[in-house]
PDB file of N, CA and C in Angstrom:
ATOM      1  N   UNK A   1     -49.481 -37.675  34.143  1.00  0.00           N
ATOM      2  CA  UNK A   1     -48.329 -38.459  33.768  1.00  0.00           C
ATOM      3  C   UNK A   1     -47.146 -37.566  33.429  1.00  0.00           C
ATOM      4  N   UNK A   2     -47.274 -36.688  32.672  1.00  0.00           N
ATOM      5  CA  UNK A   2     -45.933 -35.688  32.347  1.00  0.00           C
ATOM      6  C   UNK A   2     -45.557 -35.083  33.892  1.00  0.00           C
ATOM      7  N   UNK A   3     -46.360 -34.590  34.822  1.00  0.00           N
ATOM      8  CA  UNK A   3     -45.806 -33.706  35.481  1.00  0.00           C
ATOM      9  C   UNK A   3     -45.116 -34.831  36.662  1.00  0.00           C
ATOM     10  N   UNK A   4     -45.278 -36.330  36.504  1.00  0.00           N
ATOM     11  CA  UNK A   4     -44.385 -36.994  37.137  1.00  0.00           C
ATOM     12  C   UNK A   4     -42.998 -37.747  36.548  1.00  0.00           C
ATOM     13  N   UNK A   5     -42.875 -37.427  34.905  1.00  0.00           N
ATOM     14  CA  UNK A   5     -42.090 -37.468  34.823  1.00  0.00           C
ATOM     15  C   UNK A   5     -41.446 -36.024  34.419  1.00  0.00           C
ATOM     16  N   UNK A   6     -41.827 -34.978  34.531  1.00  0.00           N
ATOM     17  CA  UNK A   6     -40.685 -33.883  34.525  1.00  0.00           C
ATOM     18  C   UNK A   6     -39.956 -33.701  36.195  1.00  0.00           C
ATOM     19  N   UNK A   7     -40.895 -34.259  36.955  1.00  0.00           N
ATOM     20  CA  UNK A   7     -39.941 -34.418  38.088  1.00  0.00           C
ATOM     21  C   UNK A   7     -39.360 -35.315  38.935  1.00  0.00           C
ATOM     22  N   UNK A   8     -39.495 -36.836  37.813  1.00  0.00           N
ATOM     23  CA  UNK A   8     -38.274 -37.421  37.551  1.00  0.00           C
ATOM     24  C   UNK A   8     -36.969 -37.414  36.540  1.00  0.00           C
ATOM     25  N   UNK A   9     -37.393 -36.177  35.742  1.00  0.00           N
ATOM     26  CA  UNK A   9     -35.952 -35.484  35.019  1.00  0.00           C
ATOM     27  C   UNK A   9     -35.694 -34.754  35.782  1.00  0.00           C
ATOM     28  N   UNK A  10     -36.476 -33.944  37.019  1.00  0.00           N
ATOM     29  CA  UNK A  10     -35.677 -33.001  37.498  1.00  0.00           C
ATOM     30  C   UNK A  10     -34.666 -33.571  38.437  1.00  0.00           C
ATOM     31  N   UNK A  11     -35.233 -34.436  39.244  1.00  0.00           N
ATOM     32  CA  UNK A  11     -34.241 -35.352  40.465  1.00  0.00           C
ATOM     33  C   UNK A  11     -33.570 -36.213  39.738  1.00  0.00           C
ATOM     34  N   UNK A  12     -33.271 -36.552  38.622  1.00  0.00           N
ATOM     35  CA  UNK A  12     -32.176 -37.502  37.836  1.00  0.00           C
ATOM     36  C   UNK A  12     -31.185 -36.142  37.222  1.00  0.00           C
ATOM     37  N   UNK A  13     -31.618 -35.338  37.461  1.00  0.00           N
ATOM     38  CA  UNK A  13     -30.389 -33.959  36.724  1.00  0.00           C
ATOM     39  C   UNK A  13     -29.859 -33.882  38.008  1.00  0.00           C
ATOM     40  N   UNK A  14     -30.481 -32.768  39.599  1.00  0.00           N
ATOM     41  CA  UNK A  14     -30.014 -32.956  40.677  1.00  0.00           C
ATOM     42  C   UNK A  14     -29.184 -33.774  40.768  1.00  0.00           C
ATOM     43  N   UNK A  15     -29.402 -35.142  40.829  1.00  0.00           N
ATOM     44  CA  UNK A  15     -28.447 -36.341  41.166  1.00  0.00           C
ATOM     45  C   UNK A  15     -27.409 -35.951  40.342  1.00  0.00           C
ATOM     46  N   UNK A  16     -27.718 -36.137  38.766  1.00  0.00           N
ATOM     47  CA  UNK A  16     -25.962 -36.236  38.314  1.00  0.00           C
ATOM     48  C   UNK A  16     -25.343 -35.006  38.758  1.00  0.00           C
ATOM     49  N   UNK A  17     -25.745 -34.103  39.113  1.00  0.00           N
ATOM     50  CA  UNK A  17     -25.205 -32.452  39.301  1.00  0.00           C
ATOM     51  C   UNK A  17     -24.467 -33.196  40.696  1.00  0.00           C
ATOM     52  N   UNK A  18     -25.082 -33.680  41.517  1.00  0.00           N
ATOM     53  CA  UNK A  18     -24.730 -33.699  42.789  1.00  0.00           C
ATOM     54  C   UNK A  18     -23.566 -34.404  42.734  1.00  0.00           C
ATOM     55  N   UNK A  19     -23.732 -35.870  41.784  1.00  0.00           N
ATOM     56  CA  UNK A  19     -22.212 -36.779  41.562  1.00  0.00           C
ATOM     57  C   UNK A  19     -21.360 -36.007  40.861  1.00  0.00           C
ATOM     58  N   UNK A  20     -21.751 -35.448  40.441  1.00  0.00           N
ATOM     59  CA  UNK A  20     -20.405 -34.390  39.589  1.00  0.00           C
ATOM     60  C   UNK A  20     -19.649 -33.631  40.285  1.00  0.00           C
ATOM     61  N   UNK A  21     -20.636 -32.535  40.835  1.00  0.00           N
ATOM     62  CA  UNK A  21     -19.597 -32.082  42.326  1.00  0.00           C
ATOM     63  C   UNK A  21     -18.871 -33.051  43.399  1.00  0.00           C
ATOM     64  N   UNK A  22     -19.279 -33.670  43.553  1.00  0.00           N
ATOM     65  CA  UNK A  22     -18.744 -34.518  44.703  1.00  0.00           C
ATOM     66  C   UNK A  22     -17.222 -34.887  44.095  1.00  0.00           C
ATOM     67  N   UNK A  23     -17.248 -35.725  43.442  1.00  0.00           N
ATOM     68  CA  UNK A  23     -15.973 -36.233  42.239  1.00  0.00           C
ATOM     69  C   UNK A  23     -15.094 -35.070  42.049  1.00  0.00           C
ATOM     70  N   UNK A  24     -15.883 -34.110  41.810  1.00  0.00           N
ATOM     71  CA  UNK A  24     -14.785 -32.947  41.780  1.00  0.00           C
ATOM     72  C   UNK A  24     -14.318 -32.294  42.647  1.00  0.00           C
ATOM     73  N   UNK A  25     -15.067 -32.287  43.719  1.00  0.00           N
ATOM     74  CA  UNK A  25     -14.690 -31.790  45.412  1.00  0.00           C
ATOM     75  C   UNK A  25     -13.689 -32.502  45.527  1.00  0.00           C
ATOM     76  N   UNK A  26     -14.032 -34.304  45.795  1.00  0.00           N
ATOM     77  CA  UNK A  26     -13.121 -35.391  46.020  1.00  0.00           C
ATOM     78  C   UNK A  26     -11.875 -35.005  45.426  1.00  0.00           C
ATOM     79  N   UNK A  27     -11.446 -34.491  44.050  1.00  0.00           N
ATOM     80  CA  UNK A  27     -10.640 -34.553  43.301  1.00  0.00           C
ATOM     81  C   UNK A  27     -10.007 -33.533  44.082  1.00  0.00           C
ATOM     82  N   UNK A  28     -10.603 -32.408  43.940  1.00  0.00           N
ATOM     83  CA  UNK A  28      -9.733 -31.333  44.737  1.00  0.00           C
ATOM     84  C   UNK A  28      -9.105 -31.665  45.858  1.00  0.00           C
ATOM     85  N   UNK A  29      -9.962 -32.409  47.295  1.00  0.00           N
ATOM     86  CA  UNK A  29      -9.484 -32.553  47.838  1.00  0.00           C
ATOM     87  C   UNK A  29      -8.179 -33.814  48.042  1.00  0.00           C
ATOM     88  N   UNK A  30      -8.541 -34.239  47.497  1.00  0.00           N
ATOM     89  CA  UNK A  30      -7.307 -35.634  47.475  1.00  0.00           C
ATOM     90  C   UNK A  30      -5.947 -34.764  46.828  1.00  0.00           C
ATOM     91  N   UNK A  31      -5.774 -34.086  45.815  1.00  0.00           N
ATOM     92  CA  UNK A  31      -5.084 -33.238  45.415  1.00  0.00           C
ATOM     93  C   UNK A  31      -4.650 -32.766  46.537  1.00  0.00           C
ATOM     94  N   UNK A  32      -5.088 -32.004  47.159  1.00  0.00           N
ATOM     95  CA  UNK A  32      -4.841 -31.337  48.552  1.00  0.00           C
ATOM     96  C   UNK A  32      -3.418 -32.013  49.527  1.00  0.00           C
ATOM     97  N   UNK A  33      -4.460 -33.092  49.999  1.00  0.00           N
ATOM     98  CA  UNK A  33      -4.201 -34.400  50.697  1.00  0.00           C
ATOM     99  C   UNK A  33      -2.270 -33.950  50.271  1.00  0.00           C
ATOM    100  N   UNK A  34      -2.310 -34.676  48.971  1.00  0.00           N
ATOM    101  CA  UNK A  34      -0.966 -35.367  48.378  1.00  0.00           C
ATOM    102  C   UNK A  34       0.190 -34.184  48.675  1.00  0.00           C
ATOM    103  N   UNK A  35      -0.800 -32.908  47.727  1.00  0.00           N
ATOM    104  CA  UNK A  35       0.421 -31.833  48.078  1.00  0.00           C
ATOM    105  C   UNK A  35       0.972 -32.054  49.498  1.00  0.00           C
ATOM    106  N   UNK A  36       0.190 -31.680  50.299  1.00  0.00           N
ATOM    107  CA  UNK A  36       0.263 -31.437  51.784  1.00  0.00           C
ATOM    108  C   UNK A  36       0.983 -32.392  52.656  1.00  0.00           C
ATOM    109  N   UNK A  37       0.875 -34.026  51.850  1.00  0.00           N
ATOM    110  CA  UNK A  37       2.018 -34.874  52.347  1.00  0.00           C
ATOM    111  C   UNK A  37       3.107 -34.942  51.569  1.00  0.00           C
ATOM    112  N   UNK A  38       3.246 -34.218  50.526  1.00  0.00           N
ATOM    113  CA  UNK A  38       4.587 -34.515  49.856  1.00  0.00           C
ATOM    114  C   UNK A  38       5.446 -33.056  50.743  1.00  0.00           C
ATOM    115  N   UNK A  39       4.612 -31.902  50.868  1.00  0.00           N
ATOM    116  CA  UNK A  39       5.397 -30.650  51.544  1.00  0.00           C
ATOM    117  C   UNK A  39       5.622 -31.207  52.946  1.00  0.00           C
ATOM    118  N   UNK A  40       4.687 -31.990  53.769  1.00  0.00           N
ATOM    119  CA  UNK A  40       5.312 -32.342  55.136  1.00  0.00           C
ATOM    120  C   UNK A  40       6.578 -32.973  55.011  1.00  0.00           C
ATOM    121  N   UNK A  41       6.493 -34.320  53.546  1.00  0.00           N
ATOM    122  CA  UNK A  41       7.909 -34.646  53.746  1.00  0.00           C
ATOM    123  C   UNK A  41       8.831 -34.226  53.684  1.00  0.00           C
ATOM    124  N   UNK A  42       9.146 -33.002  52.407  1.00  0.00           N
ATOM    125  CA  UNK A  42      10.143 -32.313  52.429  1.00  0.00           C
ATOM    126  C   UNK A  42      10.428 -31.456  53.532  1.00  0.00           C
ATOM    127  N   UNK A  43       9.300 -31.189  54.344  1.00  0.00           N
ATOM    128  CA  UNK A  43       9.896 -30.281  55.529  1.00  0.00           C
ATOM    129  C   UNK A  43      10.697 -30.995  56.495  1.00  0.00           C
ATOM    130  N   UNK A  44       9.995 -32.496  56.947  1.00  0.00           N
ATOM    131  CA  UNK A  44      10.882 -33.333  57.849  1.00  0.00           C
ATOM    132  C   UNK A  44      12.438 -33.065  57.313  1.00  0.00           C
ATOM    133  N   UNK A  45      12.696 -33.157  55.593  1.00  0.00           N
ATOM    134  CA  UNK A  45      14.002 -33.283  55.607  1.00  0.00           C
ATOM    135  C   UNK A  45      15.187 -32.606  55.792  1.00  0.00           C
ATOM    136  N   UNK A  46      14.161 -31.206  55.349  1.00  0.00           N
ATOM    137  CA  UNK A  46      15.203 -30.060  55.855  1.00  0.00           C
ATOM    138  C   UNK A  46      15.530 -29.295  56.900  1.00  0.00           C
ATOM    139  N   UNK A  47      16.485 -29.150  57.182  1.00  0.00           N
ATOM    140  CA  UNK A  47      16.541 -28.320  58.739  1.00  0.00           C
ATOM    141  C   UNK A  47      15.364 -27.315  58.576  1.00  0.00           C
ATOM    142  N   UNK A  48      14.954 -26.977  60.229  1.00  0.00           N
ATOM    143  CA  UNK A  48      14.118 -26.234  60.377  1.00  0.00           C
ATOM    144  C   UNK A  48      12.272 -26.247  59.988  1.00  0.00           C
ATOM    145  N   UNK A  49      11.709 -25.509  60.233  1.00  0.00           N
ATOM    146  CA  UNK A  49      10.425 -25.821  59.605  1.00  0.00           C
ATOM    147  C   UNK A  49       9.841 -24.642  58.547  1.00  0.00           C
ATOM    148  N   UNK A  50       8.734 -25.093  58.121  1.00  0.00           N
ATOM    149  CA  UNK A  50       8.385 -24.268  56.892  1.00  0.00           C
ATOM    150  C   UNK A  50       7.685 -23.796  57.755  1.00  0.00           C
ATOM    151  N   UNK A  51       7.278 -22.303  57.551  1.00  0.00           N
ATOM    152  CA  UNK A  51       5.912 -21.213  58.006  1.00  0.00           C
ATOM    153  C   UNK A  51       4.546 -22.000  57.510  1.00  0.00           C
ATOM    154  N   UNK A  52       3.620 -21.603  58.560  1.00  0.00           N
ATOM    155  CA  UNK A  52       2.037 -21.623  58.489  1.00  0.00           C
ATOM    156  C   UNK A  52       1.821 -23.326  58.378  1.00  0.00           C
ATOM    157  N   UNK A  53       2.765 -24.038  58.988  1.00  0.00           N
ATOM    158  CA  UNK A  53       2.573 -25.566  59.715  1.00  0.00           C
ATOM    159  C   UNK A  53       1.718 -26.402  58.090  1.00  0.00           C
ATOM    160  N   UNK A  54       0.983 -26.790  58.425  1.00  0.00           N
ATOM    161  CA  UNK A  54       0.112 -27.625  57.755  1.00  0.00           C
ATOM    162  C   UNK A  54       0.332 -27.091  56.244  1.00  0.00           C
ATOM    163  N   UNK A  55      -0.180 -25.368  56.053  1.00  0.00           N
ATOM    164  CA  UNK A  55      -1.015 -25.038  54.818  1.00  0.00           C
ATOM    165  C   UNK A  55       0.527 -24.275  54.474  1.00  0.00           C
ATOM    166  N   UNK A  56       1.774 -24.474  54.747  1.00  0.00           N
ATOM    167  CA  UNK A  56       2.996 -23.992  54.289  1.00  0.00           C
ATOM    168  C   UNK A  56       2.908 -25.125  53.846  1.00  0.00           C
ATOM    169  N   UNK A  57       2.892 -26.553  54.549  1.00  0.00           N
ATOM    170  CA  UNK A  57       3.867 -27.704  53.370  1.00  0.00           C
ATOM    171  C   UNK A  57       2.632 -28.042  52.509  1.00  0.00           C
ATOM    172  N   UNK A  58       1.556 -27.486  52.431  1.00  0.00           N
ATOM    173  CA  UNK A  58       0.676 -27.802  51.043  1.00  0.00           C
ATOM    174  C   UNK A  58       1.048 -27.062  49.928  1.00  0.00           C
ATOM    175  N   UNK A  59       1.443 -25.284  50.471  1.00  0.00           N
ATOM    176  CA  UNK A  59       1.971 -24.842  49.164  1.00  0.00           C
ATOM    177  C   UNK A  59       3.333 -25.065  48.731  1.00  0.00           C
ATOM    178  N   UNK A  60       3.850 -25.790  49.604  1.00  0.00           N
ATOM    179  CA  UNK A  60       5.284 -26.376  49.213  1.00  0.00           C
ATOM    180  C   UNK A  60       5.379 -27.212  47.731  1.00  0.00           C
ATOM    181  N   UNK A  61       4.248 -28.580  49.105  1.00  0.00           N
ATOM    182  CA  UNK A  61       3.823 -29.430  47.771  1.00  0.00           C
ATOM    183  C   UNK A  61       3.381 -29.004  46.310  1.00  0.00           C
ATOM    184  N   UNK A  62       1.995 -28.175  46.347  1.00  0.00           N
ATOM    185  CA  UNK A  62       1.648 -27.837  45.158  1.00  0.00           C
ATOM    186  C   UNK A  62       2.697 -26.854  44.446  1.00  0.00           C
ATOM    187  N   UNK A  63       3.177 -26.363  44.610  1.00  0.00           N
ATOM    188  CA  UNK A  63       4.203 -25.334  44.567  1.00  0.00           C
ATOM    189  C   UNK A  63       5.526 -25.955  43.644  1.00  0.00           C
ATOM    190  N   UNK A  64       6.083 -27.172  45.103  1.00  0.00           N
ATOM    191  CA  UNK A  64       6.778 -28.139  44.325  1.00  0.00           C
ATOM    192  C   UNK A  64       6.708 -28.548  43.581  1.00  0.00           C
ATOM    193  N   UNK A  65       5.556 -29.303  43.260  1.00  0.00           N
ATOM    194  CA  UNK A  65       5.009 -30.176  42.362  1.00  0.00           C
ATOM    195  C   UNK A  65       5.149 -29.750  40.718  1.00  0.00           C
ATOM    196  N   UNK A  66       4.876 -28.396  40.966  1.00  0.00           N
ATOM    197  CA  UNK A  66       5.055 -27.470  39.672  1.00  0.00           C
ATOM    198  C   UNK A  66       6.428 -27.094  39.065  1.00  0.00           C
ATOM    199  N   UNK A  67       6.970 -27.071  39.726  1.00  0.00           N
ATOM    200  CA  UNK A  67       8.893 -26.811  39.755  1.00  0.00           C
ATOM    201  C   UNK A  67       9.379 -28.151  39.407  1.00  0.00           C
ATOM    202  N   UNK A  68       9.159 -28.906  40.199  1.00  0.00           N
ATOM    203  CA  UNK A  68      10.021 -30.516  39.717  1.00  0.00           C
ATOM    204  C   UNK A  68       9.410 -30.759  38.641  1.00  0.00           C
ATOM    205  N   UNK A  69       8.087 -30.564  38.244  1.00  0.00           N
ATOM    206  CA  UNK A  69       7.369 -31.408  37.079  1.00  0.00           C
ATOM    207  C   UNK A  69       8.458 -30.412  35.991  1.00  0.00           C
ATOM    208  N   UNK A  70       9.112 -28.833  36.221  1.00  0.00           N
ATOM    209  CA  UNK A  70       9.052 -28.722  34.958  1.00  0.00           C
ATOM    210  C   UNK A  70      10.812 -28.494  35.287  1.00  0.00           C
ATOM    211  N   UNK A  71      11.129 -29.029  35.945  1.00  0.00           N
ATOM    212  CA  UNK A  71      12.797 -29.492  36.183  1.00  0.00           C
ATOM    213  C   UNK A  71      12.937 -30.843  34.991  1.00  0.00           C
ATOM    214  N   UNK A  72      12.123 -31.543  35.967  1.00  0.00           N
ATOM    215  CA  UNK A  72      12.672 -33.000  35.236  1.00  0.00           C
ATOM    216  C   UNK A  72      11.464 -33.744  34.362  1.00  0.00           C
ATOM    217  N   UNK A  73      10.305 -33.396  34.207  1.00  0.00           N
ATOM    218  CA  UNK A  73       9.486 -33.846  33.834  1.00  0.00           C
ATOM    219  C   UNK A  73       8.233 -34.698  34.372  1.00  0.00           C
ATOM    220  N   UNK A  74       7.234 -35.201  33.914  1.00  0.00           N
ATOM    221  CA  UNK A  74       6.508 -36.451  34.525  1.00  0.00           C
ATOM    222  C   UNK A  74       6.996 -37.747  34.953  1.00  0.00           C
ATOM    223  N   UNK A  75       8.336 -37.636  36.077  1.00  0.00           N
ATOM    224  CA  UNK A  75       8.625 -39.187  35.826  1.00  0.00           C
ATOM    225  C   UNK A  75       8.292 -39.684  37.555  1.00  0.00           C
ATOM    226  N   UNK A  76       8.257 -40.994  37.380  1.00  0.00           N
ATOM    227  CA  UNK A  76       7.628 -42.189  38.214  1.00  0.00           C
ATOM    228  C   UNK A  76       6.306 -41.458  38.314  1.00  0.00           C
ATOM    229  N   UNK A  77       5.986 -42.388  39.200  1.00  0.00           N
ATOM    230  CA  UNK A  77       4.395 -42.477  39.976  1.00  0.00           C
ATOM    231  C   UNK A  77       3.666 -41.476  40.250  1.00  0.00           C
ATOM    232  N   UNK A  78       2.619 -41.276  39.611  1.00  0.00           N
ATOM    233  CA  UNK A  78       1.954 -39.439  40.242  1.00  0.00           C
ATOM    234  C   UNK A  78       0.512 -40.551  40.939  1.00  0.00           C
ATOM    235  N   UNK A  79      -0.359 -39.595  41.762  1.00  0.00           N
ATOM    236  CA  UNK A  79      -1.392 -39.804  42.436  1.00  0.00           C
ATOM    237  C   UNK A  79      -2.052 -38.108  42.370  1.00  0.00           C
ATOM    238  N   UNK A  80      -3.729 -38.598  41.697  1.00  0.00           N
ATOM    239  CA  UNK A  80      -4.380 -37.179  41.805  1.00  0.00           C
ATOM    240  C   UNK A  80      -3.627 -36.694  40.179  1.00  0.00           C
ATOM    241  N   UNK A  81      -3.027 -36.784  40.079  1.00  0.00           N
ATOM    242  CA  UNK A  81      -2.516 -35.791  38.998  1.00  0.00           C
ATOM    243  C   UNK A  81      -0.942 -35.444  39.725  1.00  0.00           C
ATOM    244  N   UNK A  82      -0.635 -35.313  40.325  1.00  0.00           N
ATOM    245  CA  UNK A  82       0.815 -35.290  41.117  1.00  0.00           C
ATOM    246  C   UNK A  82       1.484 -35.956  40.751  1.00  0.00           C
ATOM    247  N   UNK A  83       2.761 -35.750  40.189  1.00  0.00           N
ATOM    248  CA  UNK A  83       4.130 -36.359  39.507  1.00  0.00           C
ATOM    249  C   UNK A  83       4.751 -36.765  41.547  1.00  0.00           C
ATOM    250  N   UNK A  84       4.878 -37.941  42.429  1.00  0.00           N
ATOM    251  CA  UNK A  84       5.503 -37.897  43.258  1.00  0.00           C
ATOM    252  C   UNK A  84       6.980 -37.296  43.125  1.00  0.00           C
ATOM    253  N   UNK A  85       7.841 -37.789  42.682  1.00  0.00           N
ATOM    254  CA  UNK A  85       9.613 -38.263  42.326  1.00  0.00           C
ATOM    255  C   UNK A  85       9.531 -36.176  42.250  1.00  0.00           C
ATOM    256  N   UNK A  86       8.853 -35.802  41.094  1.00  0.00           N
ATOM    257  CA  UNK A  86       9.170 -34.397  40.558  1.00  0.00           C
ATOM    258  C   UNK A  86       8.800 -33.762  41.701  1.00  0.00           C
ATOM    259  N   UNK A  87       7.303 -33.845  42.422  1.00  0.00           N
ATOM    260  CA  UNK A  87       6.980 -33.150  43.312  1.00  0.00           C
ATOM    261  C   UNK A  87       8.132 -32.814  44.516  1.00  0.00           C
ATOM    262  N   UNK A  88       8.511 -33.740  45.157  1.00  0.00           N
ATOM    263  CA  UNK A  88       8.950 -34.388  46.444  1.00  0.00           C
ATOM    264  C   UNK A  88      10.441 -33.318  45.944  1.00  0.00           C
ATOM    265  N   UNK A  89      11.257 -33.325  44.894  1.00  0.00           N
ATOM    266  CA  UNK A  89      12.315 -32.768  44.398  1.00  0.00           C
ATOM    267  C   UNK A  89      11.944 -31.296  44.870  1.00  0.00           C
ATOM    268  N   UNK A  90      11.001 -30.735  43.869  1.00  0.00           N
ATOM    269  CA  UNK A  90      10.627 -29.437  43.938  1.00  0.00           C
ATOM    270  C   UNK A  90      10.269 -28.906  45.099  1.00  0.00           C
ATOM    271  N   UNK A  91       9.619 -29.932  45.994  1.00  0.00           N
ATOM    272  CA  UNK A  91       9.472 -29.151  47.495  1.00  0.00           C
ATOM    273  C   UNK A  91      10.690 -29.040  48.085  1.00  0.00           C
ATOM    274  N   UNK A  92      11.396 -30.113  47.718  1.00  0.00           N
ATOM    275  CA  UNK A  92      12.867 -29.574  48.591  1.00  0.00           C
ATOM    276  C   UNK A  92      13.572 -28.335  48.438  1.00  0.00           C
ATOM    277  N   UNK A  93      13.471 -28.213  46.963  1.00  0.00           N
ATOM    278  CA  UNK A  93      14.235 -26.976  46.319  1.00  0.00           C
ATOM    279  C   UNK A  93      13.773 -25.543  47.011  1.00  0.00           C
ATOM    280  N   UNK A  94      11.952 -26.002  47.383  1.00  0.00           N
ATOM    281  CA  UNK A  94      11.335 -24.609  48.242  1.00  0.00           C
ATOM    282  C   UNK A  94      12.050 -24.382  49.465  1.00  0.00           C
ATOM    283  N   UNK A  95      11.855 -25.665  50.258  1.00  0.00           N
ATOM    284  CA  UNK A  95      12.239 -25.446  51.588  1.00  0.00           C
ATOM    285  C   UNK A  95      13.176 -24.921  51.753  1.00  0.00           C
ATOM    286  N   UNK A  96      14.195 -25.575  50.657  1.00  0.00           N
ATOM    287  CA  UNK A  96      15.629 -25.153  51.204  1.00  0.00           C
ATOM    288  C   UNK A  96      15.772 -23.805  51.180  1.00  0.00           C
ATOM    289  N   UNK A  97      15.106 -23.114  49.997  1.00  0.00           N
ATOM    290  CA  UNK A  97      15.224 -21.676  49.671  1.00  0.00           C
ATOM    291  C   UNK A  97      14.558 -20.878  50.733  1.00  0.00           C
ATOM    292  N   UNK A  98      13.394 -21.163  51.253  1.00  0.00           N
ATOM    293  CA  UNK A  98      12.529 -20.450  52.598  1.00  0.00           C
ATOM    294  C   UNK A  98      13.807 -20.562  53.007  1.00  0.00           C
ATOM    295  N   UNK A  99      14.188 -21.713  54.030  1.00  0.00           N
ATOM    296  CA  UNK A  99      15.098 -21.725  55.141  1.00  0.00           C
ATOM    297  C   UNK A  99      16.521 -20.980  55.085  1.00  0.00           C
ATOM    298  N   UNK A 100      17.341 -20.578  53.502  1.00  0.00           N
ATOM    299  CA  UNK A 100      18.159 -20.078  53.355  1.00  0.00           C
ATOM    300  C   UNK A 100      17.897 -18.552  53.170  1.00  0.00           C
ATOM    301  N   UNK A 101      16.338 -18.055  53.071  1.00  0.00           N
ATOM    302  CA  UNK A 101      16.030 -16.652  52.533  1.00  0.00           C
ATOM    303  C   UNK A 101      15.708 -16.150  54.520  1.00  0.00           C
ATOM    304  N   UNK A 102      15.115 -16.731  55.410  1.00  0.00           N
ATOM    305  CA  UNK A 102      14.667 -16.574  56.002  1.00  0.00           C
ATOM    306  C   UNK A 102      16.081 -16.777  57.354  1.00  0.00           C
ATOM    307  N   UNK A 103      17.157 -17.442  57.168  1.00  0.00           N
ATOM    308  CA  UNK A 103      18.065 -17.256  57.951  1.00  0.00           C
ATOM    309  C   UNK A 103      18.379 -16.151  57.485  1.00  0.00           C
ATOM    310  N   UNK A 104      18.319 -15.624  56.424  1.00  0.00           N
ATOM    311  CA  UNK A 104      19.725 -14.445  55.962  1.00  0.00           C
ATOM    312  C   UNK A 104      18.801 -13.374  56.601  1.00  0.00           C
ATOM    313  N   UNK A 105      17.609 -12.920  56.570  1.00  0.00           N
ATOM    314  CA  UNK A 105      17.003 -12.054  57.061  1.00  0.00           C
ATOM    315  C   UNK A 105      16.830 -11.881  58.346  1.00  0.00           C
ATOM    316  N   UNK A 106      16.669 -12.956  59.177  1.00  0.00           N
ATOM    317  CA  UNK A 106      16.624 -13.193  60.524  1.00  0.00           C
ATOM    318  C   UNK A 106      18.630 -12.916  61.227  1.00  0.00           C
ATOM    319  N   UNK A 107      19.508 -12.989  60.444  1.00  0.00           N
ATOM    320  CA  UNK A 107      20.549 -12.620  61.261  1.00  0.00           C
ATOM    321  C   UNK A 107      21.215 -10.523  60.059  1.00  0.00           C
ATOM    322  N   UNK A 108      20.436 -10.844  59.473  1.00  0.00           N
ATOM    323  CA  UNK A 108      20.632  -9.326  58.817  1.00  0.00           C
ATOM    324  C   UNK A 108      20.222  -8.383  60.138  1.00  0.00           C
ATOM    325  N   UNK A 109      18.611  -8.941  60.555  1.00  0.00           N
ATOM    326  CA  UNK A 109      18.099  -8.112  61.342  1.00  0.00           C
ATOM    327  C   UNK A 109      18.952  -7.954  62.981  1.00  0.00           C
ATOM    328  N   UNK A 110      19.719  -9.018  63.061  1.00  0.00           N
ATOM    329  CA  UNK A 110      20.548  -9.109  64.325  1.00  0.00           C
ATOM    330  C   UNK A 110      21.509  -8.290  64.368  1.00  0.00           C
ATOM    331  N   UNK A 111      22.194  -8.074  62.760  1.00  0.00           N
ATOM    332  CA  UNK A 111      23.539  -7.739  62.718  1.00  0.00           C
ATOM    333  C   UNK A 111      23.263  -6.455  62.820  1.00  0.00           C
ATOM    334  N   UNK A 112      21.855  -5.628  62.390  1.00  0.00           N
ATOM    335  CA  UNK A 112      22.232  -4.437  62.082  1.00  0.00           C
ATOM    336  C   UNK A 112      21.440  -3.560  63.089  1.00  0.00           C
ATOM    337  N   UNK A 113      20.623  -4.266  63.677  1.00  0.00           N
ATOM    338  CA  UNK A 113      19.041  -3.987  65.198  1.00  0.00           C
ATOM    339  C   UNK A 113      18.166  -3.027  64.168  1.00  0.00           C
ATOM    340  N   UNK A 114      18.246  -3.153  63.203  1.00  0.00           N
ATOM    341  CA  UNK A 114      17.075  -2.904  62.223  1.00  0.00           C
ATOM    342  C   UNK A 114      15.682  -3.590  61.857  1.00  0.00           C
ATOM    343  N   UNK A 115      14.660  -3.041  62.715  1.00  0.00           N
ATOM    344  CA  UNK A 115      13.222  -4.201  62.111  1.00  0.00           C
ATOM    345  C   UNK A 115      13.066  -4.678  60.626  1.00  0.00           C
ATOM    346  N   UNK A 116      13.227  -5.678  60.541  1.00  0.00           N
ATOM    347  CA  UNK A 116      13.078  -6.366  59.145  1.00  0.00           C
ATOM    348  C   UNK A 116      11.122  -6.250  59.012  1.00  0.00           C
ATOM    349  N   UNK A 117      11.002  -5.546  57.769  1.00  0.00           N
ATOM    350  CA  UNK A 117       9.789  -5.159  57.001  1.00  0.00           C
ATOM    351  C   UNK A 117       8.694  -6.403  56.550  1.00  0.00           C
TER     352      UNK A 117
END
């Protein structure tokens, strides 16, 4: 009798171990998700595109997300833990800065036929 229920404590621990990760995978990934569509949007808006396609507008997003939250605070609607309104702000503020750091370097290197490093 004991040694069938120590290994129904063992497969009732497994299990919760297993729902625990999962929830927290899930979490991570949905996190993911949001960044990654809040950086696509800001990229649609700004001229040009962000570097490394997909996993540029995720660190936009998460990136963003961190900048607007501490621009303006927690306001409207978050998902995952994501402030949208703050996020969506802060990715813009990235993009724009990539796209303004990355023209100036790209015609530096024109003006002067110097390989940019």
């Amino acid at each position: 009798m004991s040694a069938g229920l120590a290994t129904l404590l063992v497969l009732a621990a497994l299990f919760l171990v297993g729902v625990w990760l999962t929830f927290s995978l899930a979490g991570v990934l949905i996190t993911l998700l949001v960044a990654a569509v809040v950086g696509w949007a800001a990229d649609r808006v700004v001229p040009g595109t962000l570097p490394y396609g997909w996993l540029g507008a995720t660190v936009a997003g998460l990136a963003g997300s961190w900048l607007g939250s501490a621009l303006m605070g927690p306001v409207g609607p978050s998902v995952a833990g994501i402030p949208l309104l703050p996020a969506f702000v802060g990715a813009l503020i990235l993009a724009f800065l990539v796209q303004f750091v990355s023209k100036r370097m790209h015609a530096r290197g024109r003006r002067t036929n110097e390989p940019i490093l």
